[in-house]
Protein backbone atom coordinates (compact mmCIF):
# COMPACT_ATOMS: atom_id res chain seq x y z
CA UNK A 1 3.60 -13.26 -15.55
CA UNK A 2 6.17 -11.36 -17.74
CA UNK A 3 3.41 -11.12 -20.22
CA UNK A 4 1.29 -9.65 -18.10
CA UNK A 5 4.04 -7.35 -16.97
CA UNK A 6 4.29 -6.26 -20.72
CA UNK A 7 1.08 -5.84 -21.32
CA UNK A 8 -0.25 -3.78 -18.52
CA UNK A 9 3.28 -2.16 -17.36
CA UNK A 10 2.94 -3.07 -13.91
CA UNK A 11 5.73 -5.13 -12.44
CA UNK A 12 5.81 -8.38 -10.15
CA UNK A 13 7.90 -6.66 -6.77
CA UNK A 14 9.18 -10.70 -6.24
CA UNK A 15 10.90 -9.34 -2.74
CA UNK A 16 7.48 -8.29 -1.64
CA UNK A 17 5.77 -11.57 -3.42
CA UNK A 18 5.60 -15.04 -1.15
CA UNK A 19 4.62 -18.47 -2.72
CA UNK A 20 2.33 -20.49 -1.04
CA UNK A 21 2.38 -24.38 -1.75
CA UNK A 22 -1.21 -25.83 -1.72
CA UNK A 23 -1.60 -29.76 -1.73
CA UNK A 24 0.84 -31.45 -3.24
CA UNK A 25 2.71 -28.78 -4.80
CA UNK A 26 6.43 -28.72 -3.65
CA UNK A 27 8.35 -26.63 -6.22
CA UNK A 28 9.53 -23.23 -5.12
CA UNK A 29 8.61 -20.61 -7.73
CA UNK A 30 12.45 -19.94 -8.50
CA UNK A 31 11.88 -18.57 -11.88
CA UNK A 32 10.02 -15.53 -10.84
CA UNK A 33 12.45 -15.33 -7.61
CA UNK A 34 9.51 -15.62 -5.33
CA UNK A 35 10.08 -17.46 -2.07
CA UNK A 36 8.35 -20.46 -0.27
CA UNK A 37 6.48 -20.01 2.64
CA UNK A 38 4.24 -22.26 4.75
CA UNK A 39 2.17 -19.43 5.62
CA UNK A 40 1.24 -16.21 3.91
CA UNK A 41 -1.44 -13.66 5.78
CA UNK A 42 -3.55 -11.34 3.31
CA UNK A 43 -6.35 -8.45 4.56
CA UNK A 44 -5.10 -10.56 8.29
CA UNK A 45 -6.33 -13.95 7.43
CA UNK A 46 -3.51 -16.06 7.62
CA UNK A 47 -3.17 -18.70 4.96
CA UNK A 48 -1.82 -22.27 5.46
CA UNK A 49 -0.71 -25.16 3.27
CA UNK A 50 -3.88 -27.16 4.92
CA UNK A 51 -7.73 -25.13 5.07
CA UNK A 52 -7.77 -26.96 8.69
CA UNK A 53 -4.45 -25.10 9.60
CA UNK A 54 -5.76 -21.73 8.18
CA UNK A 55 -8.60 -22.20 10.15
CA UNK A 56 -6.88 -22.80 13.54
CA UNK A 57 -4.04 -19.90 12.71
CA UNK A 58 -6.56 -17.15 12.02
CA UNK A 59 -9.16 -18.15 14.43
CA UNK A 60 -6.60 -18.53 17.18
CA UNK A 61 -5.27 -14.77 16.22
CA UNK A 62 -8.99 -13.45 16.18
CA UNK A 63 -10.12 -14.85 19.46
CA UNK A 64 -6.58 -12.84 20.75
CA UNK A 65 -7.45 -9.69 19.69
CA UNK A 66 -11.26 -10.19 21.29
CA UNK A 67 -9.49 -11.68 24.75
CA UNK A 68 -7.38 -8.59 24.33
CA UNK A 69 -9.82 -6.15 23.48
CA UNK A 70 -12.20 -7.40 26.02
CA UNK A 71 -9.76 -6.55 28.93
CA UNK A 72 -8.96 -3.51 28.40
CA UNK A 73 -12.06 -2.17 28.21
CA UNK A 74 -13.50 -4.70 31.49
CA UNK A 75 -12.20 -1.55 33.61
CA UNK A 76 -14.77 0.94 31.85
CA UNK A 77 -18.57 2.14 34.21
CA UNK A 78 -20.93 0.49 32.00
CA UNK A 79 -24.73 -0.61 32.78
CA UNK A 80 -25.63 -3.65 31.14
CA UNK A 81 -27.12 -2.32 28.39
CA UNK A 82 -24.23 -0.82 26.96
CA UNK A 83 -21.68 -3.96 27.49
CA UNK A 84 -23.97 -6.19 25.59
CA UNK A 85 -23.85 -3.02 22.65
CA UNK A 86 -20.03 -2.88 23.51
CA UNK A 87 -19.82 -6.73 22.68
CA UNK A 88 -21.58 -6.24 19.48
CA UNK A 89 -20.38 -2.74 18.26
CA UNK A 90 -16.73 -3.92 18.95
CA UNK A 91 -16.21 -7.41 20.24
CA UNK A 92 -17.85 -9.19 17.72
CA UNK A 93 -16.57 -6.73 14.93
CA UNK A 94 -13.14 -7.90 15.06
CA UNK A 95 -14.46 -11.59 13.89
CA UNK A 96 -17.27 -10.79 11.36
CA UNK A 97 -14.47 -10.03 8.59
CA UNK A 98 -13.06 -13.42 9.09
CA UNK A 99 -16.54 -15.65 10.00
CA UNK A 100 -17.61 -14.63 6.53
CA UNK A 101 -14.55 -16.88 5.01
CA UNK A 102 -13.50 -19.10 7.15
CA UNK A 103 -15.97 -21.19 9.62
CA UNK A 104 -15.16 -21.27 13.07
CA UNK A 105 -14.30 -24.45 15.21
CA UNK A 106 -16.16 -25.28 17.86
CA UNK A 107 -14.24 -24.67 20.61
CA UNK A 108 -13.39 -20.86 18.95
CA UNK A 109 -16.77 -20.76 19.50
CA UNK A 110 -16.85 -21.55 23.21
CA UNK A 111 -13.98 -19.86 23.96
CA UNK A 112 -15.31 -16.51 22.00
CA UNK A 113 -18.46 -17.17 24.17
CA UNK A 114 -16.58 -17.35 27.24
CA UNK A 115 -14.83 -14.07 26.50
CA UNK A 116 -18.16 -12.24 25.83
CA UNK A 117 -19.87 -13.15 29.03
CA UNK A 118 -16.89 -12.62 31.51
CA UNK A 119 -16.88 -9.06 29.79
CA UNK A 120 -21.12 -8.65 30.24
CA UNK A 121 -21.21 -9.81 33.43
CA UNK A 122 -17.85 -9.04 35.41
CA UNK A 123 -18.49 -11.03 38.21
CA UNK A 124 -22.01 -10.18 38.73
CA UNK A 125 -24.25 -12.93 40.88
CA UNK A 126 -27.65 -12.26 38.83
CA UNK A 127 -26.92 -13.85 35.59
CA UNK A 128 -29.89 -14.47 32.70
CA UNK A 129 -29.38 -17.03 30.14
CA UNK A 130 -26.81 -15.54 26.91
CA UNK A 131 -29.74 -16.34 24.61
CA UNK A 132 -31.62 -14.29 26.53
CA UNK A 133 -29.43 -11.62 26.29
CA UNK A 134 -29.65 -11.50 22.08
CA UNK A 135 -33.49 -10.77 22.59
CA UNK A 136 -34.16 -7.11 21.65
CA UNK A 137 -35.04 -4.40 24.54
């Protein structure tokens, strides 16, 4: 690192800096004064020591914001039409960043799918199929 520090004149900000140990690595990085950490977030994915705990961390914050998201626009006059754009414009938008490196888990899956429906159909009594739904106009 201090060679690359020479070489390019940038320099390592180690307070800013966080070591992640992957496997069966165990030593703290003590000779650049970076710290340990069991989990590190970058761009909002959050990193674990395990890709199974990664996975359940930043799905788990994803499906959140979409729960989140989804109620505080359930209020909002919309035909049906525009929820099912609303859930694809905005929803969905939140979790194509993170789908694109880490796979979902099943049950992210179901519980994303619950989310999106409760927000379509707010309580309606004639419901169609959610495949149905993904067929053009």
């Amino acid at each position: 690192m201090r060679c690359y520090e020479k070489a390019t004149g940038g320099k390592l900000n180690s307070q800013k800096s966080k070591a992640l140990p992957i496997g069966g690595w165990s030593q703290p990085a003590i000779e650049l004064g970076i710290g340990s950490h069991d989990q590190v977030t970058i761009l909002g994915i959050q990193y674990g020591t395990t890709i199974a705990k990664s996975v359940k961390d930043s799905w788990a914050g994803a499906e959140r914001a979409v729960r989140a998201q989804a109620r505080k626009a359930y209020a909002r006059t919309l035909c049906l039409a525009q929820r099912i754009q609303y859930v694809h414009l905005f929803l969905l938008a939140k979790i194509w960043y993170l789908a694109q490196i880490l796979p979902p888990t099943k049950e992210h899956v179901q519980q994303l799918t619950t989310v999106c429906t409760w927000f379509i159909w707010q309580g309606a009594i004639f419901r169609v199929p959610v495949t149905t739904l993904q067929v053009p106009k």
